[in-house]
C-alpha atoms as a PDB file:
ATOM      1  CA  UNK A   1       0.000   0.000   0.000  1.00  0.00           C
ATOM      2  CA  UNK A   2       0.834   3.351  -1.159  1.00  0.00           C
ATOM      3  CA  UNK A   3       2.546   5.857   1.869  1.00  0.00           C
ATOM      4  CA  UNK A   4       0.145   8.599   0.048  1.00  0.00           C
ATOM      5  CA  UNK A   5      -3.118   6.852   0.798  1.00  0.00           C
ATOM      6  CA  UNK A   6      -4.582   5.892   3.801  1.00  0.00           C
ATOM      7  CA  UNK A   7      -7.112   5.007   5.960  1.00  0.00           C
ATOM      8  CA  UNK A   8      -6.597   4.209   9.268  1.00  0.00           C
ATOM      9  CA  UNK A   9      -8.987   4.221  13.084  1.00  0.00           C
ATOM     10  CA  UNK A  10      -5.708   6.159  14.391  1.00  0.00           C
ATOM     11  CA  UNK A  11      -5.393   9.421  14.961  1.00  0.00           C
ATOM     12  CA  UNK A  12      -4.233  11.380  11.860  1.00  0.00           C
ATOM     13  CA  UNK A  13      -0.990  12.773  11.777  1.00  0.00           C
ATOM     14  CA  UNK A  14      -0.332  15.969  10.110  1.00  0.00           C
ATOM     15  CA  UNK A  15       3.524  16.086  10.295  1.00  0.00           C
ATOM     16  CA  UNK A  16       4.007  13.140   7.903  1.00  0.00           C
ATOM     17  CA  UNK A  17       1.217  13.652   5.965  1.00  0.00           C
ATOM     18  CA  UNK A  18       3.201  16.765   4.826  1.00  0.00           C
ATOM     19  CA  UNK A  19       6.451  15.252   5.047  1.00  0.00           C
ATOM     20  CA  UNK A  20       4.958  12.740   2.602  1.00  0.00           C
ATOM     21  CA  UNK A  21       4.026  15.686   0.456  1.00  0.00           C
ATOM     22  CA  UNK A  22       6.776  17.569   0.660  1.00  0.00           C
ATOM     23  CA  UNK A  23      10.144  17.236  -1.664  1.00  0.00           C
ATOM     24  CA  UNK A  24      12.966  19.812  -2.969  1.00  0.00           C
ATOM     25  CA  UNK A  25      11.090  20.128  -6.190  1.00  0.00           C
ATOM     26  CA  UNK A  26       8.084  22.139  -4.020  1.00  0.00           C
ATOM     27  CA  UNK A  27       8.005  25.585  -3.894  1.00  0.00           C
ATOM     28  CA  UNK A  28       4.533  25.064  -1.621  1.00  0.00           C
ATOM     29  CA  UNK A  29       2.618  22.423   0.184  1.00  0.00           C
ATOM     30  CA  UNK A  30      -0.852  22.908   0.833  1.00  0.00           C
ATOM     31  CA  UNK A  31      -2.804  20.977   3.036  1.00  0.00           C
ATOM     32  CA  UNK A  32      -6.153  20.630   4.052  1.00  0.00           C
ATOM     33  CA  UNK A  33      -7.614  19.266   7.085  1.00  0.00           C
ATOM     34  CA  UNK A  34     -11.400  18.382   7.680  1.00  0.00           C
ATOM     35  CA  UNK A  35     -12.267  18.058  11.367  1.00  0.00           C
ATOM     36  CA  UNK A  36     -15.795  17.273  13.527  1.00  0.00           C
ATOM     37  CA  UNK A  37     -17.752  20.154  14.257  1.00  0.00           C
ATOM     38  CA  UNK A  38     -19.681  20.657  17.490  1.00  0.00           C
ATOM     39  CA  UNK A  39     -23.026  21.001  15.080  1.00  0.00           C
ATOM     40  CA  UNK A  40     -25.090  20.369  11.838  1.00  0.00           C
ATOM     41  CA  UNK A  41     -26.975  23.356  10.944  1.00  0.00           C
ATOM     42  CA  UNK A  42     -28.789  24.128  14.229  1.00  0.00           C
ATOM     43  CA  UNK A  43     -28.169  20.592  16.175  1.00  0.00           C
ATOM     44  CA  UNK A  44     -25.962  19.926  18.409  1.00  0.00           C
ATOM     45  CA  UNK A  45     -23.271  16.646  17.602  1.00  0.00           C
ATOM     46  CA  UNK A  46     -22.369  14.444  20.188  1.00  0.00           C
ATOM     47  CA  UNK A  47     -19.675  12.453  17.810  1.00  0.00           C
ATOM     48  CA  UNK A  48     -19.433  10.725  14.187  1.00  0.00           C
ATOM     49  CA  UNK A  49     -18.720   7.480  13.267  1.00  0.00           C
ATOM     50  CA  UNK A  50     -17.087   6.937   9.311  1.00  0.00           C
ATOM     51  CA  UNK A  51     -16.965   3.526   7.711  1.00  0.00           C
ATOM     52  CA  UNK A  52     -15.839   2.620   4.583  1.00  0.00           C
ATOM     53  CA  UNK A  53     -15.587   0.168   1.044  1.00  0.00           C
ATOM     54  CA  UNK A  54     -11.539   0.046   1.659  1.00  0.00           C
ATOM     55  CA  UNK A  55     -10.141  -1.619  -0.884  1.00  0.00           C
ATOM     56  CA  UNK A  56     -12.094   0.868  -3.174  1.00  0.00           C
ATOM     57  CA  UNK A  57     -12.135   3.549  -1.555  1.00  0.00           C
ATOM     58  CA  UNK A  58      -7.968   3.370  -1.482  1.00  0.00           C
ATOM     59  CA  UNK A  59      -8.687   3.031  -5.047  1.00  0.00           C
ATOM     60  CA  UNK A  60     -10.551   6.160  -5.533  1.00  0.00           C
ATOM     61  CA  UNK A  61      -7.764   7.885  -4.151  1.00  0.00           C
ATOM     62  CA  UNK A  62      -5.615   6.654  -6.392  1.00  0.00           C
ATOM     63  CA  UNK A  63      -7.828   7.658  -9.510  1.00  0.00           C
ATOM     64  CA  UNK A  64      -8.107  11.333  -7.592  1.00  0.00           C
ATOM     65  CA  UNK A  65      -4.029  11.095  -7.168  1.00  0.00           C
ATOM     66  CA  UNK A  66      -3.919  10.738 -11.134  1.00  0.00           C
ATOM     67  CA  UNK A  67      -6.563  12.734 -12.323  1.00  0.00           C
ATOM     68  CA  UNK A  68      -5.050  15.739  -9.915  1.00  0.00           C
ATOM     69  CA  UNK A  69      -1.467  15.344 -11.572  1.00  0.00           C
ATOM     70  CA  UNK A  70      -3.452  14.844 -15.596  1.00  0.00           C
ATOM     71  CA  UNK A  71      -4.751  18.202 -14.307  1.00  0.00           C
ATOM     72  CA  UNK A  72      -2.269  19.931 -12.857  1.00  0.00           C
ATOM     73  CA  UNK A  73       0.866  18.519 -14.632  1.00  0.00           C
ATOM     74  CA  UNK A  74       3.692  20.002 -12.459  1.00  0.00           C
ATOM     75  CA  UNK A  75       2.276  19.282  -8.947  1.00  0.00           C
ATOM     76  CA  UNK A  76       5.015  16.604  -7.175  1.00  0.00           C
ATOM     77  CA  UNK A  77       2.856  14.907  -4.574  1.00  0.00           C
ATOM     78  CA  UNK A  78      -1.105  14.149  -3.646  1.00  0.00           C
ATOM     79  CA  UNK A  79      -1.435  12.982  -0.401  1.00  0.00           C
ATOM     80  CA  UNK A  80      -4.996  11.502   1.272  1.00  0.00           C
ATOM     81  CA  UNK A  81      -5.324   9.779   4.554  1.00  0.00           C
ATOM     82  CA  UNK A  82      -9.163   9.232   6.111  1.00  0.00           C
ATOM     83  CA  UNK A  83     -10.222   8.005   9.504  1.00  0.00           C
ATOM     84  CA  UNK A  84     -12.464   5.218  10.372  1.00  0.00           C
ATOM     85  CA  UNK A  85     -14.834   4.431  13.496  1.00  0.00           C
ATOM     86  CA  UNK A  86     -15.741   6.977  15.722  1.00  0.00           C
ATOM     87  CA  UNK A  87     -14.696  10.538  15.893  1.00  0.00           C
ATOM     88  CA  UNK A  88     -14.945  13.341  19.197  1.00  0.00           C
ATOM     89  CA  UNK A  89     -15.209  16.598  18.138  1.00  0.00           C
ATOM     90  CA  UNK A  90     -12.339  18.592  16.984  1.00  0.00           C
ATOM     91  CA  UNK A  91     -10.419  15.267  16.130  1.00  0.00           C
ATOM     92  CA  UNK A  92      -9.266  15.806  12.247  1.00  0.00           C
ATOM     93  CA  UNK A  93     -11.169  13.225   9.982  1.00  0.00           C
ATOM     94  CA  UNK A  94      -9.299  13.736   6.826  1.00  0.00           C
ATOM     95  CA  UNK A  95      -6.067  15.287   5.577  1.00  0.00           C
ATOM     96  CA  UNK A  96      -5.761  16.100   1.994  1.00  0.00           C
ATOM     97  CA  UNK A  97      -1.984  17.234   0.890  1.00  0.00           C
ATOM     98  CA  UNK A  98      -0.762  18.381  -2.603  1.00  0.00           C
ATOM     99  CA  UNK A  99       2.889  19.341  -3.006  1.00  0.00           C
ATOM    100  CA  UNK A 100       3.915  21.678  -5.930  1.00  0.00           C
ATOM    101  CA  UNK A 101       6.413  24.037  -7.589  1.00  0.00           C
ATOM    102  CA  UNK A 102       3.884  26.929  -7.197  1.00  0.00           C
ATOM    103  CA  UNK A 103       1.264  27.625  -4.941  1.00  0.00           C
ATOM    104  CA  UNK A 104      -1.129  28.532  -7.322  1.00  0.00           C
ATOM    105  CA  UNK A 105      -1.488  24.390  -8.618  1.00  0.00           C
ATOM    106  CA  UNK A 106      -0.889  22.896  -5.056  1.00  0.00           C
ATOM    107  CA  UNK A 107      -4.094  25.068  -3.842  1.00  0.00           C
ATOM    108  CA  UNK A 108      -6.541  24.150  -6.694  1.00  0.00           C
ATOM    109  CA  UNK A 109      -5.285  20.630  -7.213  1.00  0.00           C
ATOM    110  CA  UNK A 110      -5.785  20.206  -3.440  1.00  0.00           C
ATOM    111  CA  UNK A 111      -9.250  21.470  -3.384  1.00  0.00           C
ATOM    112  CA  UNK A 112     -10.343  19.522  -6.472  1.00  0.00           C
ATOM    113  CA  UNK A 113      -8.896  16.204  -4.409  1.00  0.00           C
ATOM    114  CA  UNK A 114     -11.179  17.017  -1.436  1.00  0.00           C
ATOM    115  CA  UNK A 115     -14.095  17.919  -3.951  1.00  0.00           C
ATOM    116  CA  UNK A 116     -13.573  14.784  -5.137  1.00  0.00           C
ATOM    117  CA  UNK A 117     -12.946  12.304  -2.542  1.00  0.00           C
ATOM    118  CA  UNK A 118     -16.280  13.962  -0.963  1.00  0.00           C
ATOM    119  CA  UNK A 119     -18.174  12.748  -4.420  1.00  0.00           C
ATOM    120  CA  UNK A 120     -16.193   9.829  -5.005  1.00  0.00           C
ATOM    121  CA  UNK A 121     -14.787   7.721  -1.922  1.00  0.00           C
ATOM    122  CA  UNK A 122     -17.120   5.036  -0.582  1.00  0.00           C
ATOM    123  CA  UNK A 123     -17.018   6.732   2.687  1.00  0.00           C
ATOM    124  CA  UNK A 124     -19.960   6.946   4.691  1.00  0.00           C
ATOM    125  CA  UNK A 125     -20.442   9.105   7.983  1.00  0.00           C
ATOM    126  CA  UNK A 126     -22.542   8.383  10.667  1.00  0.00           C
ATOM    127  CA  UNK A 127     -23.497  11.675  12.883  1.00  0.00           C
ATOM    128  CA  UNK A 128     -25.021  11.404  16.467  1.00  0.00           C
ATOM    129  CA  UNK A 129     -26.389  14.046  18.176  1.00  0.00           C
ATOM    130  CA  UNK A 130     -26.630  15.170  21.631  1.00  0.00           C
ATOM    131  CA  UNK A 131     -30.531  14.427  21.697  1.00  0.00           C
ATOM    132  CA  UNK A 132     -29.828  10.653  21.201  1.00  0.00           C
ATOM    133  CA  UNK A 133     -30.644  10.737  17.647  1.00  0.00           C
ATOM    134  CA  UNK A 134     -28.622   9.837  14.612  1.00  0.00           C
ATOM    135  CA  UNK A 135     -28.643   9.593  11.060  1.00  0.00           C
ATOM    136  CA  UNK A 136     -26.329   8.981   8.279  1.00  0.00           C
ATOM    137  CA  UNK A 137     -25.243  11.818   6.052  1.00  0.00           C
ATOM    138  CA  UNK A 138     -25.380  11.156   2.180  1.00  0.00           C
ATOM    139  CA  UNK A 139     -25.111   7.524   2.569  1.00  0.00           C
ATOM    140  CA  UNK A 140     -26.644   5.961  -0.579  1.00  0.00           C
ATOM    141  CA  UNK A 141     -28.214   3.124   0.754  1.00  0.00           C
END
């Protein structure tokens, strides 16, 4: 398995996800990190839970990996790691990292991977509120 793609119940960690990213050839690394929020439009969120298709969804972000650099031809590096299971608020869910001679590329090729992986992953979130109540968000099924 790829270093650049990841999923993983551990905690994220953003020092080698942009070590991963990052080579002599960059003149920027961008990174973005998604994290749980404390609420959904007006209700409060006790935690979320994320499960996954694995072997295709480490797939996916290989096909997001290649379409990014068919896109965006000089970028060096497309990095995507994911948590699983259950998530307290604040903790980062996903870490998206594009590494680039300019910053220019490395910003839009990173926010077309997260556009992406949001469409495209088979990865499903679970959110449960502080009433007691949950309810999967966008799950297809």
């Amino acid at each position: 398995m790829s270093k650049n793609f990841r999923l993983t119940h551990a905690v994220l960690d953003v020092a080698a996800v942009y070590a991963i990213a990052d080579n002599a050839r960059n003149g920027a690394v961008v990174m973005m990190s998604g994290m749980v929020r404390n609420q959904t439009g007006e209700r409060a969120v006790d935690y979320l839970d994320y499960q996954a298709y694995e072997s295709m969804a480490l797939q996916v972000f290989q096909e997001i990996s290649d379409r990014c650099h068919a896109k965006f031809p000089d970028i060096t590096e497309v990095v995507i790691h994911h948590r699983l299971g259950k998530l307290k608020i604040g903790e980062i869910s996903v870490l998206v990292a594009v590494g680039s001679p300019h910053r220019a590329e490395a910003f839009e090729a990173c926010r077309y991977a997260i556009d992406t992986l949001k469409i495209d992953a088979p990865i499903w979130k679970k959110e449960f509120w502080l009433d007691g109540v949950s309810s999967w968000v966008n799950c297809p099924i």
